[in-house]
Protein backbone atom coordinates (compact mmCIF):
# COMPACT_ATOMS: atom_id res chain seq x y z
CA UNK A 1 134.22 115.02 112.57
CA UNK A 2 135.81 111.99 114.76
CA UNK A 3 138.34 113.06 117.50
CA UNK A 4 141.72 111.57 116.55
CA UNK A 5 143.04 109.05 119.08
CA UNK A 6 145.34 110.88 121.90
CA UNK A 7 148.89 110.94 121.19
CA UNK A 8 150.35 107.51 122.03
CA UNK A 9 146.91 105.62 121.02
CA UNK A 10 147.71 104.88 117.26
CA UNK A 11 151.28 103.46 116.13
CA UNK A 12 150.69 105.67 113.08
CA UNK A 13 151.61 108.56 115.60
CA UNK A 14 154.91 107.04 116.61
CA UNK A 15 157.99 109.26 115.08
CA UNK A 16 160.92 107.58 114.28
CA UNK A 17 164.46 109.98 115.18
CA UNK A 18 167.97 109.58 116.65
CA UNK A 19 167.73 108.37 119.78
CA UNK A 20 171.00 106.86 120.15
CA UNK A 21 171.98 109.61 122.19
CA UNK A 22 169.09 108.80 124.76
CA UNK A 23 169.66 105.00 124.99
CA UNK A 24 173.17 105.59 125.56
CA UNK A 25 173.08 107.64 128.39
CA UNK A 26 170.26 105.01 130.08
CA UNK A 27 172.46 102.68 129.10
CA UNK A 28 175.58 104.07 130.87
CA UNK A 29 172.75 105.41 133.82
CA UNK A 30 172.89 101.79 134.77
CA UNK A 31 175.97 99.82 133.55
CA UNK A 32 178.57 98.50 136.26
CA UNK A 33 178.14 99.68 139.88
CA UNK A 34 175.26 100.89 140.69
CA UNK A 35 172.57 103.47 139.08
CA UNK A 36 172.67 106.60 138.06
CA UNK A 37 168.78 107.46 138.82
CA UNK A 38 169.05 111.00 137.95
CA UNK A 39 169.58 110.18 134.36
CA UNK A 40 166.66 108.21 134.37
CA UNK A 41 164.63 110.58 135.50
CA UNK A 42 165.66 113.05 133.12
CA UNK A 43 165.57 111.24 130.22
CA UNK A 44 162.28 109.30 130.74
CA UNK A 45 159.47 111.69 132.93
CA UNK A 46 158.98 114.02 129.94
CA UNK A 47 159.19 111.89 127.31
CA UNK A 48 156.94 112.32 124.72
CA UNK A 49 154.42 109.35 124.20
CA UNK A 50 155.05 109.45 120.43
CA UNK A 51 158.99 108.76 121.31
CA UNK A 52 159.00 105.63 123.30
CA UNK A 53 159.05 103.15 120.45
CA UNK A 54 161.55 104.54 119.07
CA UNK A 55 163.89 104.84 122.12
CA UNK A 56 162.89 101.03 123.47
CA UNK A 57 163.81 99.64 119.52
CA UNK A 58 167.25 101.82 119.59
CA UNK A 59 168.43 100.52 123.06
CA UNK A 60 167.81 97.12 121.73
CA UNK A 61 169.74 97.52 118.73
CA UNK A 62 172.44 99.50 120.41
CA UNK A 63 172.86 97.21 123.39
CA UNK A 64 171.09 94.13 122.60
CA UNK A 65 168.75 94.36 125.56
CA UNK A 66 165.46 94.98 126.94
CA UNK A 67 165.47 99.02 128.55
CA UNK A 68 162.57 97.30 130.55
CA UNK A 69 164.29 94.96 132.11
CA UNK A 70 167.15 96.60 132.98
CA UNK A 71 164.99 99.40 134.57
CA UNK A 72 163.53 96.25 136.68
CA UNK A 73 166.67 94.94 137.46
CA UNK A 74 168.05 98.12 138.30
CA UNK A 75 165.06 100.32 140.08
CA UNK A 76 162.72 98.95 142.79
CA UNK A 77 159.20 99.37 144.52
CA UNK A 78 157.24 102.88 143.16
CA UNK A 79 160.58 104.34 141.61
CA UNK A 80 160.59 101.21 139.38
CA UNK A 81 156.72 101.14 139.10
CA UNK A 82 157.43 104.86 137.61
CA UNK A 83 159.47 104.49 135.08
CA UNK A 84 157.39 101.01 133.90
CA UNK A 85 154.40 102.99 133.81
CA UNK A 86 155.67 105.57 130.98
CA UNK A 87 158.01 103.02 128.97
CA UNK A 88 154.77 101.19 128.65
CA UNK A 89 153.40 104.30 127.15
CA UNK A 90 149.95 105.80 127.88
CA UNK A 91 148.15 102.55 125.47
CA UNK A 92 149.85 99.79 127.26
CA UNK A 93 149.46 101.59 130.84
CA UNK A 94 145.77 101.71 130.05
CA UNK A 95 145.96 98.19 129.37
CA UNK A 96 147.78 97.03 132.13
CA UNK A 97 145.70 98.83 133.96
CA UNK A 98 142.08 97.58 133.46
CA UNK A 99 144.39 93.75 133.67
CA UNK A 100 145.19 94.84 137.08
CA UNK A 101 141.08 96.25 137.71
CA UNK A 102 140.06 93.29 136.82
CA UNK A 103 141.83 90.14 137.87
CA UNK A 104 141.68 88.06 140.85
CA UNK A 105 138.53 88.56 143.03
CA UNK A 106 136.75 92.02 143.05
CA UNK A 107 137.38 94.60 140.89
CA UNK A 108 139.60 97.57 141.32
CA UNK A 109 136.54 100.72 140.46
CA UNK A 110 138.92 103.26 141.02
CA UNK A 111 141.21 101.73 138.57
CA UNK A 112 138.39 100.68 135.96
CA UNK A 113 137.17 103.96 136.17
CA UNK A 114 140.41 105.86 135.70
CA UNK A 115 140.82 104.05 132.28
CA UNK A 116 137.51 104.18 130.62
CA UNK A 117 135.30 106.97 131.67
CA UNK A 118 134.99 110.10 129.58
CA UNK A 119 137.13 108.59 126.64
CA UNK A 120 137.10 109.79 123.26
CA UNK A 121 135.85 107.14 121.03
CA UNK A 122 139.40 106.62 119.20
CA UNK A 123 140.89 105.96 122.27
CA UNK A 124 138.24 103.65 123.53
CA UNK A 125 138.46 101.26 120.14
CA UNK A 126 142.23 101.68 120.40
CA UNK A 127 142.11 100.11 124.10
CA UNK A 128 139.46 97.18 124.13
CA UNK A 129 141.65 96.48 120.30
CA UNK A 130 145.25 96.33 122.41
CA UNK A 131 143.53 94.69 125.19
CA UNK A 132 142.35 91.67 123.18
CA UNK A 133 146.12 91.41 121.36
CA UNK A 134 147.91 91.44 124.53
CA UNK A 135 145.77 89.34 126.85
CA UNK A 136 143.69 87.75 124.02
CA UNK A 137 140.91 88.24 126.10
CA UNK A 138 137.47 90.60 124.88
CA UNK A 139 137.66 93.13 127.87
CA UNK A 140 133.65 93.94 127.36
CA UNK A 141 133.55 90.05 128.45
CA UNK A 142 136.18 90.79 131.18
CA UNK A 143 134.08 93.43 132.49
CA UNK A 144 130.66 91.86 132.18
CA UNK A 145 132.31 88.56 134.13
CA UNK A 146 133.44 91.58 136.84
CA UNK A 147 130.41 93.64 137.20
CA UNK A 148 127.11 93.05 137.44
CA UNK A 149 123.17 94.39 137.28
CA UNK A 150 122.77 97.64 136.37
CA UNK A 151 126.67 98.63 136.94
CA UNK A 152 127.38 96.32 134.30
CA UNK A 153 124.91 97.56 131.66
CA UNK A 154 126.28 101.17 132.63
CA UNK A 155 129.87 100.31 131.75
CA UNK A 156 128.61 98.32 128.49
CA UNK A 157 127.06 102.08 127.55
CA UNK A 158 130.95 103.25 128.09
CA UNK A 159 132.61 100.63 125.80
CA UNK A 160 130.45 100.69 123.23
CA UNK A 161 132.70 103.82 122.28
CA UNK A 162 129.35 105.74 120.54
CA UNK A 163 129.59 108.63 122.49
CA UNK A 164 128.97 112.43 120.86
CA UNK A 165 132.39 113.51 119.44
CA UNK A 166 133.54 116.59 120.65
CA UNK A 167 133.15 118.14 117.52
CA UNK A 168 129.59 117.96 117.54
CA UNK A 169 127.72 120.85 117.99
CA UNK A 170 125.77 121.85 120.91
CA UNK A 171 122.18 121.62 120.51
CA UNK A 172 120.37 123.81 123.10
CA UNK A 173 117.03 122.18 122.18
CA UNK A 174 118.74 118.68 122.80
CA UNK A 175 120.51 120.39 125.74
CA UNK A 176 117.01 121.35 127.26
CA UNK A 177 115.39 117.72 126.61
CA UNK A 178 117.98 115.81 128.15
CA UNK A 179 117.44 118.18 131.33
CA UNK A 180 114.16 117.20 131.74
CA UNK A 181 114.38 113.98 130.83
CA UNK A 182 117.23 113.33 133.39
CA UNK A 183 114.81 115.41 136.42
CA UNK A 184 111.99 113.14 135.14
CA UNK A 185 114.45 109.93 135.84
CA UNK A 186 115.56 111.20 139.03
CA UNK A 187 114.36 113.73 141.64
CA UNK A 188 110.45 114.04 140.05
CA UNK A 189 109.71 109.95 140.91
CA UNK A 190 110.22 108.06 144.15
CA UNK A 191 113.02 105.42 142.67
CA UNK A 192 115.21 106.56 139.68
CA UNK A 193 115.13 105.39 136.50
CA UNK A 194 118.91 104.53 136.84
CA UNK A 195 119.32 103.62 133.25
CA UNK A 196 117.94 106.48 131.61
CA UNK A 197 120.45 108.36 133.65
CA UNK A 198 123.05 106.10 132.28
CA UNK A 199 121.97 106.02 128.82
CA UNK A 200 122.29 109.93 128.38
CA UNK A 201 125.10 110.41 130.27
CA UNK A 202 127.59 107.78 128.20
CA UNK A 203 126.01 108.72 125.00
CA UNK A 204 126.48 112.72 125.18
CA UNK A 205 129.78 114.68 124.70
CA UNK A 206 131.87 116.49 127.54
CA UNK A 207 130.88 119.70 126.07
CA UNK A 208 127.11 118.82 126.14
CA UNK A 209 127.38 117.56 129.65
CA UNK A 210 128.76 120.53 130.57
CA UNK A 211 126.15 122.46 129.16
CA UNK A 212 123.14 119.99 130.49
CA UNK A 213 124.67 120.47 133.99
CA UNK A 214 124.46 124.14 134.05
CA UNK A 215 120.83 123.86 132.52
CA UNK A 216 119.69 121.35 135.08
CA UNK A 217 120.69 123.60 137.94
CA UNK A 218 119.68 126.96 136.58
CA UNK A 219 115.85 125.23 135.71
CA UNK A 220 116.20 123.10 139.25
CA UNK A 221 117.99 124.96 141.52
CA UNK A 222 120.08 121.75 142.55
CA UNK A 223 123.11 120.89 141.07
CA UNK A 224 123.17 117.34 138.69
CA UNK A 225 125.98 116.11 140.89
CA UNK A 226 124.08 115.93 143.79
CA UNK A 227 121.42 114.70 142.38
CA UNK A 228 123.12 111.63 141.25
CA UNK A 229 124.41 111.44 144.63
CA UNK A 230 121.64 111.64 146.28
CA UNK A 231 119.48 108.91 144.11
CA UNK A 232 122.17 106.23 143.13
CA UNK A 233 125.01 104.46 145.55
CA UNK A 234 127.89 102.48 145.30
CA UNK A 235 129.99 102.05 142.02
CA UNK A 236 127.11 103.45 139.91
CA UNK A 237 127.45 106.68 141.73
CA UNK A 238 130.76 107.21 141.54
CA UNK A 239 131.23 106.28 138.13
CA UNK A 240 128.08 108.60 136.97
CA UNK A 241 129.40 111.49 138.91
CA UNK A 242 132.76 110.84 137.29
CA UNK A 243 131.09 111.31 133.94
CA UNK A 244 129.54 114.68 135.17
CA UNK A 245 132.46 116.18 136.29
CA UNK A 246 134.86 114.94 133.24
CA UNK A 247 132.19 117.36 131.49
CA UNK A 248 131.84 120.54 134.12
CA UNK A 249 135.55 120.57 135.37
CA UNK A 250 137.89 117.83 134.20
CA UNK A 251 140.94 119.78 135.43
CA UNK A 252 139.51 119.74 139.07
CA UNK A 253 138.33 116.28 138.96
CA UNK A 254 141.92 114.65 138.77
CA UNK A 255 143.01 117.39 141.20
CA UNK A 256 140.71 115.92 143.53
CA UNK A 257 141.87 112.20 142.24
CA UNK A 258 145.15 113.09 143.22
CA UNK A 259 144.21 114.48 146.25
CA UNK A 260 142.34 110.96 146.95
CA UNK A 261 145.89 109.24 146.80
CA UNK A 262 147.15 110.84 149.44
CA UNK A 263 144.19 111.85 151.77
CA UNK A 264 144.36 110.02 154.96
CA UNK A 265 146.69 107.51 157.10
CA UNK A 266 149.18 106.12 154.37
CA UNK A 267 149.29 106.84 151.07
CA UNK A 268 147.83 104.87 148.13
CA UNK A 269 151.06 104.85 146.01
CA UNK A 270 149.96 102.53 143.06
CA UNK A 271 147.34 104.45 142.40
CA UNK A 272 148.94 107.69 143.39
CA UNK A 273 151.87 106.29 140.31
CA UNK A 274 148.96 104.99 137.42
CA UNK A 275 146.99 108.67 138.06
CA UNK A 276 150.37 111.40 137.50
CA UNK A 277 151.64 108.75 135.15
CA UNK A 278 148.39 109.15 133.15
CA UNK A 279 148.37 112.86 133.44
CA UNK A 280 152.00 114.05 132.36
CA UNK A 281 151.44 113.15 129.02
CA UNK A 282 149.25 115.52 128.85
CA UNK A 283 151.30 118.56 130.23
CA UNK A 284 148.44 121.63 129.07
CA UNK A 285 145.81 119.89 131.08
CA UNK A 286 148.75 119.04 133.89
CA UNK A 287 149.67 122.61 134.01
CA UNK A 288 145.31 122.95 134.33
CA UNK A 289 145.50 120.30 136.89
CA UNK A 290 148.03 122.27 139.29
CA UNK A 291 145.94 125.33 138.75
CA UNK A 292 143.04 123.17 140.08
CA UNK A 293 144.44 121.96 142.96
CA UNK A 294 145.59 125.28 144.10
CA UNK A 295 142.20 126.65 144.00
CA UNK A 296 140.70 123.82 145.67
CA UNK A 297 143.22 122.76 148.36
CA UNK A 298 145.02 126.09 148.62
CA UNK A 299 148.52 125.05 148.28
CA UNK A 300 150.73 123.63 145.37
CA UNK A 301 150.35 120.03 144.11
CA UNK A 302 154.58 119.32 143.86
CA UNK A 303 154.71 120.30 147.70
CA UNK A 304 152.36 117.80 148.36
CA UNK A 305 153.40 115.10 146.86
CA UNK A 306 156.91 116.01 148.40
CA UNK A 307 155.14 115.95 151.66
CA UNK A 308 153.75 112.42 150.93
CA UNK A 309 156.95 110.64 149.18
CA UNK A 310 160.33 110.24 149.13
CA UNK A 311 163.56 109.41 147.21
CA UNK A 312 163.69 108.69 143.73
CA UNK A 313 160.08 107.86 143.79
CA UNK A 314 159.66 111.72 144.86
CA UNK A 315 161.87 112.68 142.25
CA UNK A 316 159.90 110.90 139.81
CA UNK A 317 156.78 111.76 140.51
CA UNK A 318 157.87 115.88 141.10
CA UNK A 319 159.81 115.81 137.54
CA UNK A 320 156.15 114.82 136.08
CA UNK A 321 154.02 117.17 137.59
CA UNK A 322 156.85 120.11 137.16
């Protein structure tokens, strides 16, 4: 049985209520002097996807304006970037997104990568079909023109959107073949057969991965993760070890995304903004994602992002993780 597309990837998901009441108060939040940000906040960071087109099409016909542009003409810098990022809703963000991956020279991985590994295959149709009406552009062409070699045949694998649904059984005979057969690409030859690797690792469910990861290091005694580290470099790594742990520990993955942001000497604040934007919808696996963090960095996610921010941007970014 297909996995339906996430909530906010199909219009036929968008629920139509009174949201006067809402568009009002944003309305009022930023008429005449000045801006009432608080509002703002607490009418937009929890949000349901599933509500936005309604609220945008009732501001218009209340007010006979763009909420979008009055939230650019009345935010600024990450604050603004914020409250863009979830009017867009979690389609369009995905969209603007891979736009912002893959224009001008070089391509963004961590961005690329953020969008399109371990989707369902609903929500991968759903993006490459919004992609191409709002840019009128093929994104598998976008990305082939961006990537190259093996790295481009690897995220070729991804779009395709043929993975195992996660309503597919799993096999422990199929479980057991792709073990060896990944071993056989990997550690038991001098010089991997990267695109074996590739091939079974965008084709097979989260659930199966999970299962082929615990079989490979029970049989092997080394984990699958650092395997792939050990034989492949560069984007191809990080994007097959992304696919690995999406299956063994997706909650601890984005912890350690997150973590990524704001590791180091500054902090990476777009990408800090597209990553808890991406995971409030979502607030079971955000409430997973806090847990994670704890565990693995031994203190709470909203005091580090308090730590690292400030202002309404802090605010923000606090009201969607809490």
């Amino acid at each position: 049985m297909p996995t339906p597309p996430t909530p906010g990837y199909s219009p036929n998901q968008d629920v139509q209520y009174d949201a006067s009441r809402k568009a009002d108060e944003l309305r009022s939040a930023m008429k005449g002097f000045g801006t009432n940000e608080s509002v703002l906040i607490r009418t937009l960071a929890h949000l349901p996807a599933v509500e936005i087109a309604c609220l945008k099409s009732t501001y218009y016909q209340r007010h006979h304006r763009s909420l979008e542009k009055d939230i650019e003409s009345e935010t600024s810098r990450y604050f603004e970037d914020c409250l863009l990022s979830i009017l867009r809703g979690p389609l369009q963000e995905d969209v603007y997104a891979l736009n912002k991956a893959l224009k001008g020279a070089g391509t963004r991985e961590s961005w690329l990568n953020d969008v399109l590994v371990g989707r369902s295959n609903a929500d991968m149709h759903a993006i490459k079909h919004a992609y191409k009406a709002t840019y009128n552009r093929d994104l598998e062409q976008d990305v082939r023109g961006d990537l190259s070699a093996k790295t481009e045949r690897l995220f070729m694998m991804i779009l395709s959107g043929t993975r195992q649904e996660d309503s597919a059984p799993v096999i422990p005979q199929a479980v057991d073949a792709d073990v060896v057969e990944l071993h056989r690409a990997t550690e038991a030859k001098a010089g991997a057969e990267q695109l074996t690797v590739c091939s079974i690792l965008s084709n097979r469910s989260d659930g199966h991965i999970r299962a082929v990861a615990l079989a490979y290091e029970a049989k092997y005694r080394r984990s699958l993760e650092k395997v792939i580290i050990s034989e492949f470099s560069g984007h191809m790594e990080k994007t097959l070890v992304d696919m690995v742990r999406c299956g063994t520990d997706r909650a601890m993955r984005d912890a350690e995304r997150l973590e990524e942001c704001m590791r180091g000497p500054g902090t990476k604040d777009e990408l800090l903004v597209a990553r808890v934007v991406q995971l409030h919808w979502n607030s079971q696996h955000m409430m997973q994602v806090k847990g994670a963090y704890r565990v693995k960095y031994g203190r709470e996610l909203v005091s580090r992002v308090r730590g690292e921010t400030s202002g309404d941007y802090e605010r923000c970014l606090v009201a969607m993780i809490e």
